[in-house]
Protein backbone atom coordinates (compact mmCIF):
# COMPACT_ATOMS: atom_id res chain seq x y z
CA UNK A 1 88.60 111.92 97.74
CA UNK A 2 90.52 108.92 98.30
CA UNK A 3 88.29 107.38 100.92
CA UNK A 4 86.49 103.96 99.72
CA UNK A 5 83.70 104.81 97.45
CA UNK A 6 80.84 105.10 99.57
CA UNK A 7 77.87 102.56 98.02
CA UNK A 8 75.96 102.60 100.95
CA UNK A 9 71.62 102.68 100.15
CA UNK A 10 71.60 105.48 102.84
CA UNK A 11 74.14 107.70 100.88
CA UNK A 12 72.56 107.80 97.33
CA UNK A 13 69.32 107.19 98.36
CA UNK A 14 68.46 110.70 97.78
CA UNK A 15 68.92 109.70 94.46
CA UNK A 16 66.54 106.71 94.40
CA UNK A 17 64.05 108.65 96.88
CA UNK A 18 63.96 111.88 93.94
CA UNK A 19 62.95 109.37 91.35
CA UNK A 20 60.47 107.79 92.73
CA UNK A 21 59.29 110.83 94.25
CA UNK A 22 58.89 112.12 90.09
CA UNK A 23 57.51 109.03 89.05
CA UNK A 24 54.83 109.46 91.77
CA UNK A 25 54.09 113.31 90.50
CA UNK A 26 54.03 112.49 86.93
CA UNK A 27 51.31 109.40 87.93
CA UNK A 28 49.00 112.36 89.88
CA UNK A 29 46.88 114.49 87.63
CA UNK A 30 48.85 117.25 86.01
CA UNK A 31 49.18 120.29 88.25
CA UNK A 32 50.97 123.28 87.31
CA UNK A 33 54.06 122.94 86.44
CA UNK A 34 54.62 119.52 88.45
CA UNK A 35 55.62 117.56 85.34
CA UNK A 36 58.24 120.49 84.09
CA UNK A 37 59.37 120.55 88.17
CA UNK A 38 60.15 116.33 88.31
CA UNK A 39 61.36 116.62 84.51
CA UNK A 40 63.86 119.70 86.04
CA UNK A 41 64.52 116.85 88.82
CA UNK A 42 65.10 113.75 86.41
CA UNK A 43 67.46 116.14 84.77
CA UNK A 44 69.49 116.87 88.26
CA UNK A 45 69.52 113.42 88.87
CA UNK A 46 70.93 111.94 85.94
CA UNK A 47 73.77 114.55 86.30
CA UNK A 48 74.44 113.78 89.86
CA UNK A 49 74.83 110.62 88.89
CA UNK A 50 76.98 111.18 86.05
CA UNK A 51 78.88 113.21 88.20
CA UNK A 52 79.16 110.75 90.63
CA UNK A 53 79.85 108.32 88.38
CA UNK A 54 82.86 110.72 87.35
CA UNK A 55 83.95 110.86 90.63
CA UNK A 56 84.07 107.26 91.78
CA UNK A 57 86.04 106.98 88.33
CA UNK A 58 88.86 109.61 89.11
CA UNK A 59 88.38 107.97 92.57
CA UNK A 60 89.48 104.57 91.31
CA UNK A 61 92.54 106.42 89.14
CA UNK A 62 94.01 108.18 91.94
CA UNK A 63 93.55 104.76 94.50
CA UNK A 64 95.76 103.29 91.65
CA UNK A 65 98.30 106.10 91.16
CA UNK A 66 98.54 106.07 95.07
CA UNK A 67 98.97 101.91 94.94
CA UNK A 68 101.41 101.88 92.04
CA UNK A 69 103.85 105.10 93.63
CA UNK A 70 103.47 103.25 97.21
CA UNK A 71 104.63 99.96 95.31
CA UNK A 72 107.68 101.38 93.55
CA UNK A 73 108.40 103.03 96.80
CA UNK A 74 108.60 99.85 98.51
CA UNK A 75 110.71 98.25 95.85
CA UNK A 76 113.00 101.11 96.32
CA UNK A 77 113.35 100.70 99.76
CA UNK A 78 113.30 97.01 99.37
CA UNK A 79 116.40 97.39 97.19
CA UNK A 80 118.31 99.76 99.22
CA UNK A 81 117.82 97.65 102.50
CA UNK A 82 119.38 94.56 100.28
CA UNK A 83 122.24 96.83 99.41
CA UNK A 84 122.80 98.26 102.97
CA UNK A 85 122.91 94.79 104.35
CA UNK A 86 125.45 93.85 101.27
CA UNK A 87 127.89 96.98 102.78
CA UNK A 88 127.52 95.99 106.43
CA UNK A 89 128.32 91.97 105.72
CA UNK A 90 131.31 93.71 102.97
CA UNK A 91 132.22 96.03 106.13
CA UNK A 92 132.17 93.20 108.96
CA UNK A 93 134.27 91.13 107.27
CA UNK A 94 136.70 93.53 106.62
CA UNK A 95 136.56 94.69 110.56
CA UNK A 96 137.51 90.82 110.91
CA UNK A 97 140.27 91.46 108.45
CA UNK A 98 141.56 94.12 109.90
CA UNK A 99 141.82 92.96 113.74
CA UNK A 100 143.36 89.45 112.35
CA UNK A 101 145.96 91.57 111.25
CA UNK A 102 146.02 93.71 114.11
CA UNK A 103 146.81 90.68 116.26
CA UNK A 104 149.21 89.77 114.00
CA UNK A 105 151.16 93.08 114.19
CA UNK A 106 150.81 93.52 117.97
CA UNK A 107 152.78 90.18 118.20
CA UNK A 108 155.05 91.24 115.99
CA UNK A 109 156.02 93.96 118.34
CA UNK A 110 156.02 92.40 121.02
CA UNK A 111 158.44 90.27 119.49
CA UNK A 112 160.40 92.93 118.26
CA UNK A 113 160.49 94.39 121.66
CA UNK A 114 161.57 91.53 123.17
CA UNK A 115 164.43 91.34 120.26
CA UNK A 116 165.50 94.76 121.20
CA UNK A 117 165.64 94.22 125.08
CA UNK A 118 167.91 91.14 124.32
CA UNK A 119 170.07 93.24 122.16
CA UNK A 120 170.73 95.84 124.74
């Protein structure tokens, strides 16, 4: 249903090949019921193509439904990508924070060590 609608001569010739196939009965002398038979035929061709018709129109619907729900999908995703890469630049620059400080304490310590060793 949601391949591309087929257009192809080969496909819906059928269609093309009944009708002329009518026209040609209706142009031969009447036999029995020959013009009721391509009139019964005209008939079945005018609803397969109404059906068809139909069909390449709920195909077109449901090729847009798909189009628009894969588009919001990707502006979803779009979004949360930009807000994941947001968190990870917020969380690497508080991992710099955090070992700048680190360093900062660690010399402390030492320091503090050293203090305590002189104090002894």
């Amino acid at each position: 249903l949601l391949d591309p609608e087929p257009t192809a001569a080969e496909t819906y010739g059928s269609f093309d090949t009944q009708t002329r196939h009518c026209s040609y009965l209706s142009q031969e002398p009447p036999e029995e019921g020959s013009g009721q038979r391509c009139r019964e035929l005209e008939r079945q061709v005018a609803a397969l193509r109404q059906v068809r018709a139909h069909l390449a129109a709920e195909n077109r619907a449901l090729r847009a439904r798909l189009e628009g729900g894969a588009a919001e999908k990707l502006r979803r995703l779009q979004a949360q990508v930009e807000e994941l890469r947001e968190e990870k630049a917020r969380l690497e620059s508080g991992r710099e924070e955090l070992q700048a400080r680190c360093e900062r304490l660690e010399l402390e310590a030492r320091g503090l060590r050293d203090e305590t060793e002189l104090l002894r």
